[in-house]
N, C-alpha and C. Protein backbone atom coordinates (compact mmCIF):
# COMPACT_ATOMS: atom_id res chain seq x y z
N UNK A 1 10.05 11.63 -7.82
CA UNK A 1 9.02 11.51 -6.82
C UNK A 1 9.14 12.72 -5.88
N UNK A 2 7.97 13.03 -5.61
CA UNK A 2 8.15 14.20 -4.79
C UNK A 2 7.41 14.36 -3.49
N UNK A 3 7.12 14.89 -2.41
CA UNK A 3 6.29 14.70 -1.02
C UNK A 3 5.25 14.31 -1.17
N UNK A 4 4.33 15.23 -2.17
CA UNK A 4 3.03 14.46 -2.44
C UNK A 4 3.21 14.31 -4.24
N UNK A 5 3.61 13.02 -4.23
CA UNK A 5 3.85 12.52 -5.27
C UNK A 5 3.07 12.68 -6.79
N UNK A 6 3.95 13.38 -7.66
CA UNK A 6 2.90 13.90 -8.71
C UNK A 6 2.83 12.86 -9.62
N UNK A 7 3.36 11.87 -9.21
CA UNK A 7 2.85 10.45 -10.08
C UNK A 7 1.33 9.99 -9.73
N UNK A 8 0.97 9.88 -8.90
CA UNK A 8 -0.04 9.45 -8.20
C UNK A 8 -1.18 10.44 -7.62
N UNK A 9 -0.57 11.07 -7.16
CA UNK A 9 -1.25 12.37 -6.61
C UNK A 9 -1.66 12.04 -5.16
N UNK A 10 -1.19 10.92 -4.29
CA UNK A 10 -1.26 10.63 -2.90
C UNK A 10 0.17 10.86 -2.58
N UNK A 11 0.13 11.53 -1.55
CA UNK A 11 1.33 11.90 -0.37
C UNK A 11 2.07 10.36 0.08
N UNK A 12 3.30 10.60 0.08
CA UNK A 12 4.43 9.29 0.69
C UNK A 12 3.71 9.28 2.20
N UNK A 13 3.67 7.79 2.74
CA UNK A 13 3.49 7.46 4.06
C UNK A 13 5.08 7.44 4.25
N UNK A 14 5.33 7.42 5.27
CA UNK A 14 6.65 7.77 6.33
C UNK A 14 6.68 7.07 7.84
N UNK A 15 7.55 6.55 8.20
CA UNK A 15 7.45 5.50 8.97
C UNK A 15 9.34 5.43 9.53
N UNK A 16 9.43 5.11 10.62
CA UNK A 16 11.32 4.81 10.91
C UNK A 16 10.98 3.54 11.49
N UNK A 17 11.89 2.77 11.34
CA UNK A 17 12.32 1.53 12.04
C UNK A 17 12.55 1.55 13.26
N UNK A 18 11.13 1.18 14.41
CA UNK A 18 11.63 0.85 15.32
C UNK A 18 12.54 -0.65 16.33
N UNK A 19 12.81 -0.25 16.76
CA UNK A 19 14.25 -1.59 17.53
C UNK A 19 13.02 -3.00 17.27
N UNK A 20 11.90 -2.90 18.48
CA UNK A 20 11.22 -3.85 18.29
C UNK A 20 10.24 -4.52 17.16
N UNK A 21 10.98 -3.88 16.38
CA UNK A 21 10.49 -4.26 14.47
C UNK A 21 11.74 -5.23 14.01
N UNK A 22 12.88 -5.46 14.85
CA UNK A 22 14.02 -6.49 14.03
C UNK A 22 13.41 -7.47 14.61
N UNK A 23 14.18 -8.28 13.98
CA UNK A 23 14.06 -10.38 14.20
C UNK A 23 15.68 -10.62 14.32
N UNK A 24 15.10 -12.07 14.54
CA UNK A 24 16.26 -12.66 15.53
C UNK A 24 17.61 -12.62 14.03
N UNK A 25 17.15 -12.36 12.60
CA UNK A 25 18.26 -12.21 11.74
C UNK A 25 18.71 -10.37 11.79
N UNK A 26 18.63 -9.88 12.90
CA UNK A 26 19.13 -8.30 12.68
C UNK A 26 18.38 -7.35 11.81
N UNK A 27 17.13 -7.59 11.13
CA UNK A 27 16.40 -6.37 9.93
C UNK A 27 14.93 -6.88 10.73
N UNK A 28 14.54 -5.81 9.81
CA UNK A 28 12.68 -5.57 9.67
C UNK A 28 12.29 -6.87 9.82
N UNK A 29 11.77 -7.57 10.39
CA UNK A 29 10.53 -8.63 9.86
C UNK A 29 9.98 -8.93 9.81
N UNK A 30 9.24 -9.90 9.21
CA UNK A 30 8.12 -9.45 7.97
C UNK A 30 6.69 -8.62 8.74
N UNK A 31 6.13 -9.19 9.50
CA UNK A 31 5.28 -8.47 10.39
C UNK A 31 5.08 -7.22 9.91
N UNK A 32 6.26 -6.37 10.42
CA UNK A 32 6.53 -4.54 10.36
C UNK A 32 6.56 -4.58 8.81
N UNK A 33 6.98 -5.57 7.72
CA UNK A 33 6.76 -4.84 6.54
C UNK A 33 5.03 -4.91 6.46
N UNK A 34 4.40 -5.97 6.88
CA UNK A 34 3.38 -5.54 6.69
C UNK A 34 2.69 -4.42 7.43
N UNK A 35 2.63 -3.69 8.49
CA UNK A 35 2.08 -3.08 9.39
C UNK A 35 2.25 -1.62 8.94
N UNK A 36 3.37 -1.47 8.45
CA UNK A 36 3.84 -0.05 7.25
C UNK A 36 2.84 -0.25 5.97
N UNK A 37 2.93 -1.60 5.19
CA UNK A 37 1.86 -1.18 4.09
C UNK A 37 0.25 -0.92 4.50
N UNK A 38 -0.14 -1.56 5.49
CA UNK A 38 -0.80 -1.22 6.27
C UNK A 38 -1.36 0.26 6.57
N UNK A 39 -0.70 0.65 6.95
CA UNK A 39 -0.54 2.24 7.74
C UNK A 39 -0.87 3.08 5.80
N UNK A 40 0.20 2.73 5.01
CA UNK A 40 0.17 2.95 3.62
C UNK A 40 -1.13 3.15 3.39
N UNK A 41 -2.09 2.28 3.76
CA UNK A 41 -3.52 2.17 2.52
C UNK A 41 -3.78 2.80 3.61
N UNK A 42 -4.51 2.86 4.69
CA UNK A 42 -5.04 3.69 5.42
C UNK A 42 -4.50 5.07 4.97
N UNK A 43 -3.41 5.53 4.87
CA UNK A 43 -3.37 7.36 4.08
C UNK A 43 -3.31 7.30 2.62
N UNK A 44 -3.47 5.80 1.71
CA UNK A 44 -4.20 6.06 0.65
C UNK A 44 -6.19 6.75 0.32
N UNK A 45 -6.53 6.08 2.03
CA UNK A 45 -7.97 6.03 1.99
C UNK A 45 -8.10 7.16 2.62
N UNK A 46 -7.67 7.78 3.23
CA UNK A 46 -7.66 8.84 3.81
C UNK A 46 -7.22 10.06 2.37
N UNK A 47 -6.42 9.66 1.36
CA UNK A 47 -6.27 10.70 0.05
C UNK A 47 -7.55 10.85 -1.10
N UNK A 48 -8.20 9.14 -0.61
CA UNK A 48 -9.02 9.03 -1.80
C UNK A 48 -10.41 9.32 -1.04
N UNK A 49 -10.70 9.66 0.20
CA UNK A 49 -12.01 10.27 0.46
C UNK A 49 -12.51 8.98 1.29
N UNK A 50 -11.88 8.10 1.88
CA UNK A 50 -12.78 7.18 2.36
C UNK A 50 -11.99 7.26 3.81
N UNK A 51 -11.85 7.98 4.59
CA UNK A 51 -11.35 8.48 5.74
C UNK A 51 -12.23 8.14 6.85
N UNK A 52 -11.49 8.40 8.05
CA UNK A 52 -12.89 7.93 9.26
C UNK A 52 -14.60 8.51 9.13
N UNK A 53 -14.43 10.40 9.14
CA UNK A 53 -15.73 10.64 8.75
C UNK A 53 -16.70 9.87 7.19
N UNK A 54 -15.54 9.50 6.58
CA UNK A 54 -16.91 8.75 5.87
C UNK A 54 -16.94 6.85 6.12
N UNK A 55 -16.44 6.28 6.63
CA UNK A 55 -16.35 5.36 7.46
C UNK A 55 -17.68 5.48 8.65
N UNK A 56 -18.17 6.66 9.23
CA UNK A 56 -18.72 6.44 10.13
C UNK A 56 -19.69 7.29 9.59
N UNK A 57 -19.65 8.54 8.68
CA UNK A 57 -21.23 8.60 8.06
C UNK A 57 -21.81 7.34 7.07
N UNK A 58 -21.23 6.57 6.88
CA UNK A 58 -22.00 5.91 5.64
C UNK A 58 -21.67 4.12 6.09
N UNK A 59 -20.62 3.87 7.10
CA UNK A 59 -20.48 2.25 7.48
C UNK A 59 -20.36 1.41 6.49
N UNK A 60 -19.29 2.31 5.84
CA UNK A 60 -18.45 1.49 4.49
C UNK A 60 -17.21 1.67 4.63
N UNK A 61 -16.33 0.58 4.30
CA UNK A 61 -14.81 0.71 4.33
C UNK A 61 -14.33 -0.41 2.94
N UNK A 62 -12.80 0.05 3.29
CA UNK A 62 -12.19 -1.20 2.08
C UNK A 62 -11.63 -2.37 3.37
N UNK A 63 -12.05 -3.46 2.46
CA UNK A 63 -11.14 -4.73 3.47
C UNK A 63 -10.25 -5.29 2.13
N UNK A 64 -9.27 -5.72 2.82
CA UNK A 64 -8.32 -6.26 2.32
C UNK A 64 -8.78 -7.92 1.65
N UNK A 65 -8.81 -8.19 0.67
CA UNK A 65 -9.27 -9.48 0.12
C UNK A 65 -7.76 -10.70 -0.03
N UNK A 66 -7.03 -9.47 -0.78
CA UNK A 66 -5.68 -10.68 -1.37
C UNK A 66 -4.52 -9.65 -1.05
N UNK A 67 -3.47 -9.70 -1.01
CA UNK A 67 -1.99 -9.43 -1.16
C UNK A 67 -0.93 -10.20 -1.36
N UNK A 68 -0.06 -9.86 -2.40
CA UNK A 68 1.14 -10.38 -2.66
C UNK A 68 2.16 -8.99 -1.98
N UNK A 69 3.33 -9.97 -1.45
CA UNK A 69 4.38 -8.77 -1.13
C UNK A 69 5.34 -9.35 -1.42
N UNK A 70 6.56 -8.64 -1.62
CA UNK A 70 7.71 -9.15 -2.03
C UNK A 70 8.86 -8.50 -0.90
N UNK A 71 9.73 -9.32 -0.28
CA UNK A 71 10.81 -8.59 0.35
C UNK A 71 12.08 -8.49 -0.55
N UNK A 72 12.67 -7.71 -0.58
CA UNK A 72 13.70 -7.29 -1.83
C UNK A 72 14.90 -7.04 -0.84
N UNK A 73 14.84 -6.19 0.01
CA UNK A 73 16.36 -6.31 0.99
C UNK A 73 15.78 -5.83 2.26
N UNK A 74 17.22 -6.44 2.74
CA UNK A 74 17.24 -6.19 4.31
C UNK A 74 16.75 -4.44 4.44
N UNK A 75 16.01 -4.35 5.69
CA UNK A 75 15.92 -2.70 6.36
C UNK A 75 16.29 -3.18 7.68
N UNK A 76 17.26 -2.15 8.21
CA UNK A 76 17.64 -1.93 9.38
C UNK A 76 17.09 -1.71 10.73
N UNK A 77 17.05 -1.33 11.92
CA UNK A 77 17.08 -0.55 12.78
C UNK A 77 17.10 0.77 12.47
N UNK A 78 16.10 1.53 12.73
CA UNK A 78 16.14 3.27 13.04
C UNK A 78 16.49 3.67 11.26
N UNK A 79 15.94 2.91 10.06
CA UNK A 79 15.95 3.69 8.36
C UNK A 79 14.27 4.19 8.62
N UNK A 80 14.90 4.74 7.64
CA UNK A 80 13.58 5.95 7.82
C UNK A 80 13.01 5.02 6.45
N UNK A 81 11.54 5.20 6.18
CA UNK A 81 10.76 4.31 5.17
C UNK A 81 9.92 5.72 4.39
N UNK A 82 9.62 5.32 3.39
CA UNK A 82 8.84 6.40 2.40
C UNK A 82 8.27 5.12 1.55
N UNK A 83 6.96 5.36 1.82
CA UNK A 83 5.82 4.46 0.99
C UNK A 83 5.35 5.07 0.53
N UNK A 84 5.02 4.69 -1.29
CA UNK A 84 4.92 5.24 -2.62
C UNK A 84 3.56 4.61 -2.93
N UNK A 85 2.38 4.95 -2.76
CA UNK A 85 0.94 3.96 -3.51
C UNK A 85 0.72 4.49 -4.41
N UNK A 86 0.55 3.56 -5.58
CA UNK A 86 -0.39 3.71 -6.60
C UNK A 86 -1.63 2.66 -6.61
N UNK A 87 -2.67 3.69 -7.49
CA UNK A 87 -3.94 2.64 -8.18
C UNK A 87 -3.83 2.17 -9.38
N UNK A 88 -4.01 1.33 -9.30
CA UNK A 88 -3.97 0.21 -10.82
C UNK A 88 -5.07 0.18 -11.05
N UNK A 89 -6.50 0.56 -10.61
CA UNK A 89 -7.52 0.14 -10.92
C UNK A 89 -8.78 -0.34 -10.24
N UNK A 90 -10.07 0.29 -10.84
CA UNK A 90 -11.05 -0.04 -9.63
C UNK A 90 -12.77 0.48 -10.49
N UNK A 91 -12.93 -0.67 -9.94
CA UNK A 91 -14.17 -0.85 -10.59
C UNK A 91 -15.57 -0.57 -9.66
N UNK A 92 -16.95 -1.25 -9.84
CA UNK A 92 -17.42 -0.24 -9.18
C UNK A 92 -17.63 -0.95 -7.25
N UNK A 93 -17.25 -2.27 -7.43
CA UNK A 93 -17.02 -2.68 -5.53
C UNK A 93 -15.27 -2.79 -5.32
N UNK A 94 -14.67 -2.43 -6.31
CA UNK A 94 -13.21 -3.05 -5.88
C UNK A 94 -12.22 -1.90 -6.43
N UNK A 95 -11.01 -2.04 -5.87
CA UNK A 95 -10.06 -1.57 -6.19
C UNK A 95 -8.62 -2.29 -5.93
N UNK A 96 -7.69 -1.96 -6.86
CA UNK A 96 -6.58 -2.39 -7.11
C UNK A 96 -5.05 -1.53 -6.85
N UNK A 97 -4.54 -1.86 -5.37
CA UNK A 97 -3.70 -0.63 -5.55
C UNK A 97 -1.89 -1.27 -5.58
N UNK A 98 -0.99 -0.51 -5.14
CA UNK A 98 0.52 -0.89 -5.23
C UNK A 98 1.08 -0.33 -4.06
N UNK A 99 2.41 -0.56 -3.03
CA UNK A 99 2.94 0.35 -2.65
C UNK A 99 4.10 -0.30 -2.60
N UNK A 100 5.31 0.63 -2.95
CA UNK A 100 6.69 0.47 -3.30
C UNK A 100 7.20 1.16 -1.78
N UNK A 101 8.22 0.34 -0.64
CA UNK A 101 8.71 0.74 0.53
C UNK A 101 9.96 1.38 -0.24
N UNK A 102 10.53 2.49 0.33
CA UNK A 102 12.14 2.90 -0.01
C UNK A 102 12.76 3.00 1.16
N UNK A 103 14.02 2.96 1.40
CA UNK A 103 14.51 3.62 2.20
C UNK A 103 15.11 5.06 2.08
N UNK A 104 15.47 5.95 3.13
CA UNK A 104 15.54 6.98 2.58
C UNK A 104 16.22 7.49 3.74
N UNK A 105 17.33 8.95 3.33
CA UNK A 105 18.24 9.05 4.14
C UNK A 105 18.27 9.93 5.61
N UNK A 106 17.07 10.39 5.48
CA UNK A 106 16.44 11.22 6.62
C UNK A 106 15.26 11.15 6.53
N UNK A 107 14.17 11.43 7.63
CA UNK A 107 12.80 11.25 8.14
C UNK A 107 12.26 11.89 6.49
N UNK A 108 12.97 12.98 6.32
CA UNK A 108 11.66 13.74 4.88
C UNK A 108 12.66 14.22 3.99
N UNK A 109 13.51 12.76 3.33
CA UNK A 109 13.81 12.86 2.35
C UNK A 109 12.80 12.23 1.28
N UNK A 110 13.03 12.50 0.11
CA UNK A 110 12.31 11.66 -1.13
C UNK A 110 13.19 11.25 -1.46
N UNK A 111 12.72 9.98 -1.91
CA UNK A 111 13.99 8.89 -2.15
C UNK A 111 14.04 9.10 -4.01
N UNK A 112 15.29 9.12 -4.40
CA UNK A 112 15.84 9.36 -5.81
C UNK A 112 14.43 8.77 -6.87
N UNK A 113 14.58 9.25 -7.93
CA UNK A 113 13.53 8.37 -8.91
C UNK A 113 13.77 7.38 -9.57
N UNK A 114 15.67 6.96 -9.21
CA UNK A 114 15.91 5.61 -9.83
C UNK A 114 16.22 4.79 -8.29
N UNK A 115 15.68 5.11 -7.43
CA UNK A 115 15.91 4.35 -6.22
C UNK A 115 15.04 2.79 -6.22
N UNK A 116 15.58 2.41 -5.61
CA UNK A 116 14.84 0.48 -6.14
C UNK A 116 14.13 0.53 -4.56
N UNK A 117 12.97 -0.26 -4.29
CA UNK A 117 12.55 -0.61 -3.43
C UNK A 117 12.75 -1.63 -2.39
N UNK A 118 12.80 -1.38 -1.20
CA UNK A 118 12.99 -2.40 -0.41
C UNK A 118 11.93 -3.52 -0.21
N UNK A 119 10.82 -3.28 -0.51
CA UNK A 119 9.96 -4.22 -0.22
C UNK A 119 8.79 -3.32 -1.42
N UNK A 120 7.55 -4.22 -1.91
CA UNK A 120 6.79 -4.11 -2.23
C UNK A 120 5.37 -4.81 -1.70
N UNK A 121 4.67 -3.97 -2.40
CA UNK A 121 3.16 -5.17 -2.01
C UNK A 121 1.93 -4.50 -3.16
N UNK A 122 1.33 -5.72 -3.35
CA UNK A 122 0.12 -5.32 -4.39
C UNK A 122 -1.14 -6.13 -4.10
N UNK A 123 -2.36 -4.99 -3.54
CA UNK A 123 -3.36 -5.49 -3.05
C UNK A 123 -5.07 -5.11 -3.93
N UNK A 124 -5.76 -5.91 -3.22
CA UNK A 124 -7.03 -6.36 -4.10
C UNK A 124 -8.01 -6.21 -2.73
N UNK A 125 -8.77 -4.64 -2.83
CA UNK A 125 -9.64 -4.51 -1.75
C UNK A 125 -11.26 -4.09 -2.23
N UNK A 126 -11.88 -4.73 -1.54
CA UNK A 126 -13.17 -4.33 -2.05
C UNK A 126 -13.90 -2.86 -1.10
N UNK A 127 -15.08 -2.86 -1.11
CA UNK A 127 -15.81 -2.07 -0.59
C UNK A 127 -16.90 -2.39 0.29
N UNK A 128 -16.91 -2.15 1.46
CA UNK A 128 -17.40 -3.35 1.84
C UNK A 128 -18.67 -2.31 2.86
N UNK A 129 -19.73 -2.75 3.16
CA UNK A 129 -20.73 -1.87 3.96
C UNK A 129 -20.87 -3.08 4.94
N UNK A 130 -20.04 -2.76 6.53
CA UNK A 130 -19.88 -3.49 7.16
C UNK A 130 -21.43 -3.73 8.15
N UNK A 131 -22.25 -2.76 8.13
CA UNK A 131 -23.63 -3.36 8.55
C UNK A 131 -24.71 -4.47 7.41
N UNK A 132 -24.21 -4.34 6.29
CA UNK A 132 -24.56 -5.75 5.67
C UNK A 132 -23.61 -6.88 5.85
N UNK A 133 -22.55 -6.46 5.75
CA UNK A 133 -21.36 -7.51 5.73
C UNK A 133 -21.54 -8.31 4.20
N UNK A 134 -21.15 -7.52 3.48
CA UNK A 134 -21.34 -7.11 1.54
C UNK A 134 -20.33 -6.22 0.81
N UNK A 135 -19.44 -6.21 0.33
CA UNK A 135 -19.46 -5.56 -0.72
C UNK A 135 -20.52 -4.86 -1.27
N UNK A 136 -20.45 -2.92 -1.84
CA UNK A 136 -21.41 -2.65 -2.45
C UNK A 136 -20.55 -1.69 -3.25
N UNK A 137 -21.37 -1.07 -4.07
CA UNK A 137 -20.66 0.43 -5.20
C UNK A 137 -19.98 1.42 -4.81
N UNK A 138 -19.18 1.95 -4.98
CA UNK A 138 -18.67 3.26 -3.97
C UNK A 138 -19.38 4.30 -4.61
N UNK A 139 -19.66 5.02 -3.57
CA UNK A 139 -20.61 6.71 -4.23
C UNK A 139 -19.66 7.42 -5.87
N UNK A 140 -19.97 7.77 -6.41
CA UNK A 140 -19.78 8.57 -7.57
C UNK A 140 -18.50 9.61 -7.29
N UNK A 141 -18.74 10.08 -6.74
CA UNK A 141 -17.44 11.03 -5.96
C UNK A 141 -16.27 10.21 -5.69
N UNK A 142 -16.32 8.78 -4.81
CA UNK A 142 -14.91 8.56 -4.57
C UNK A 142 -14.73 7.65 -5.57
N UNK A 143 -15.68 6.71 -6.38
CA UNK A 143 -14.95 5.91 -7.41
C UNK A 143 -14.71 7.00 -8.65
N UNK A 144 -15.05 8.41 -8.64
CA UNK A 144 -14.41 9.45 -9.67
C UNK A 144 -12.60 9.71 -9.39
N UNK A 145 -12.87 10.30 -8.13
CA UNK A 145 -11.36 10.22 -7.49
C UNK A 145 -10.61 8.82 -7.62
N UNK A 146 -11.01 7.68 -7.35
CA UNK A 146 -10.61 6.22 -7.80
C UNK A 146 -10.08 6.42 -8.89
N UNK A 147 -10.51 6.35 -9.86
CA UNK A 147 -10.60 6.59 -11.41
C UNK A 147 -9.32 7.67 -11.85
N UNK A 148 -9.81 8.96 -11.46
CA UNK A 148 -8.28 9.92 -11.47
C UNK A 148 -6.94 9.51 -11.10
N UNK A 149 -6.99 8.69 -10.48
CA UNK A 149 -5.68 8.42 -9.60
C UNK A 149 -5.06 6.94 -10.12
N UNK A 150 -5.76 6.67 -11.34
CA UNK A 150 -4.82 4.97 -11.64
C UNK A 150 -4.17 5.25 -12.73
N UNK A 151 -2.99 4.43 -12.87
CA UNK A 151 -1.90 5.07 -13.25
C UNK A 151 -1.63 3.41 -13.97
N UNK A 152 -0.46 3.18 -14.49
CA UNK A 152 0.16 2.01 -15.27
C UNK A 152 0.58 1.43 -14.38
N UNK A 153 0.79 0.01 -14.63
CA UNK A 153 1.09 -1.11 -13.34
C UNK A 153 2.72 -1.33 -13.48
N UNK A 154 3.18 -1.28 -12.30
CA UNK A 154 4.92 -1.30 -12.53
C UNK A 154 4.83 -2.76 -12.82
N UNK A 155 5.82 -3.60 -13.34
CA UNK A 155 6.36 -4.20 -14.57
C UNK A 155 6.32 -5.84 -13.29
N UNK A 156 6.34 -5.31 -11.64
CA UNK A 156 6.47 -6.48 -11.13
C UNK A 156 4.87 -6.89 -10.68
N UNK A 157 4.15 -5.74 -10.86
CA UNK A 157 2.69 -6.15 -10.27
C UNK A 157 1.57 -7.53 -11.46
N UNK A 158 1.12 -8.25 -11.07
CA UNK A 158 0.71 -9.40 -10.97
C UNK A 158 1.15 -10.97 -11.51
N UNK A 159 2.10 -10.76 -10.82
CA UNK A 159 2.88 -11.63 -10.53
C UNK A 159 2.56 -12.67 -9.65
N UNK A 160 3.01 -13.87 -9.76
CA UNK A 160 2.10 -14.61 -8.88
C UNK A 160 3.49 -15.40 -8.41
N UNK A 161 3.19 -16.32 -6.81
CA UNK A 161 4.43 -16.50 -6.18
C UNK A 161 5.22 -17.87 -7.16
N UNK A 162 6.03 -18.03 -6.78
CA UNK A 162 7.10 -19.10 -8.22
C UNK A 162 6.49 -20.19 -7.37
N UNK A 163 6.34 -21.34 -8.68
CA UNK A 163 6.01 -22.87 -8.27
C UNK A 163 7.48 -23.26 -7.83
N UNK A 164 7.32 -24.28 -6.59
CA UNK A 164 8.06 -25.10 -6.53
C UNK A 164 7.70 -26.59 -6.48
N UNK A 165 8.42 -27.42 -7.49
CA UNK A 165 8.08 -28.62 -7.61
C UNK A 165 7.62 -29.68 -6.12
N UNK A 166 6.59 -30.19 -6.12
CA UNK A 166 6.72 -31.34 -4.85
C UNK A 166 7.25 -32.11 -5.08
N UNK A 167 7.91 -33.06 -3.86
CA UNK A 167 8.88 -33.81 -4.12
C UNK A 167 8.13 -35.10 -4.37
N UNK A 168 9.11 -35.98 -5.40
CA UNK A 168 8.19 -37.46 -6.14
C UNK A 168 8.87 -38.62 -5.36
């Protein structure tokens, strides 16, 4: 993996752990993991052409429909974060993307290519033209760029959360 990641062809989001991001168990929680993937798709949309100027020439954005996330380990106080997105896929109102959290050993390191993730998340966003309040097609240009940029689904994406039995 590299700064602007030639897997994907979108740049790592980057993020440090601030103090008022722990919980009362000492790490990240959960909140701040979401607020980083967060931050994530916003400089995915910002790679794939759907940035503020076209947000406000055209009064279309992506909203978030579904997410699954997974927490995998503790993050600290003051670790530096490197968020990895990929597209899985996107059709002509929706798209399907990934982002893998790492930790990493300074603000602008790239984290190893067998490095495991601290957290994940895999989301399901549409397109949405918020003066109808609709879903509609994305212009030709960014569902082309859409299209360029999807890649194979890592091995944990759609996955769904484990049943647990109710009690009889």
């Amino acid at each position: 993996m590299t700064e602007d990641d030639t897997t994907t062809g979108l740049p790592l989001f980057r993020a440090t752990v601030r103090p008022e991001w722990i919980d009362y168990n000492g790490h990240m929680s959960e909140a701040f993991y979401v607020l980083v993937f967060g931050y994530a798709t916003d400089a995915m949309m910002i790679g794939t052409g759907l940035h503020a100027g076209y947000r406000e020439s055209t009064g279309c954005s992506l909203y978030t429909v579904e997410s699954h996330l997974r927490y995998l380990r503790d993050v600290p106080v003051g670790a530096h974060l490197a968020v990895r997105t990929g597209l899985l896929g996107a059709d002509a109102k929706k798209v399907r993307f990934v982002h893998e959290m790492y930790v990493a050993g300074a603000p602008d390191d790239v984290p190893d290519a067998a490095a495991e993730p601290v957290a994940t998340g895999e989301l399901l966003a549409l397109h949405v033209d918020q003066q109808a309040g609709r879903a509609v097609p994305f212009p030709d240009a960014v569902r082309e760029r859409l299209d360029g940029l999807v890649e194979e689904a890592p091995e944990w994406a759609g996955r769904s959360i484990a049943e647990v039995p109710a009690p009889r």
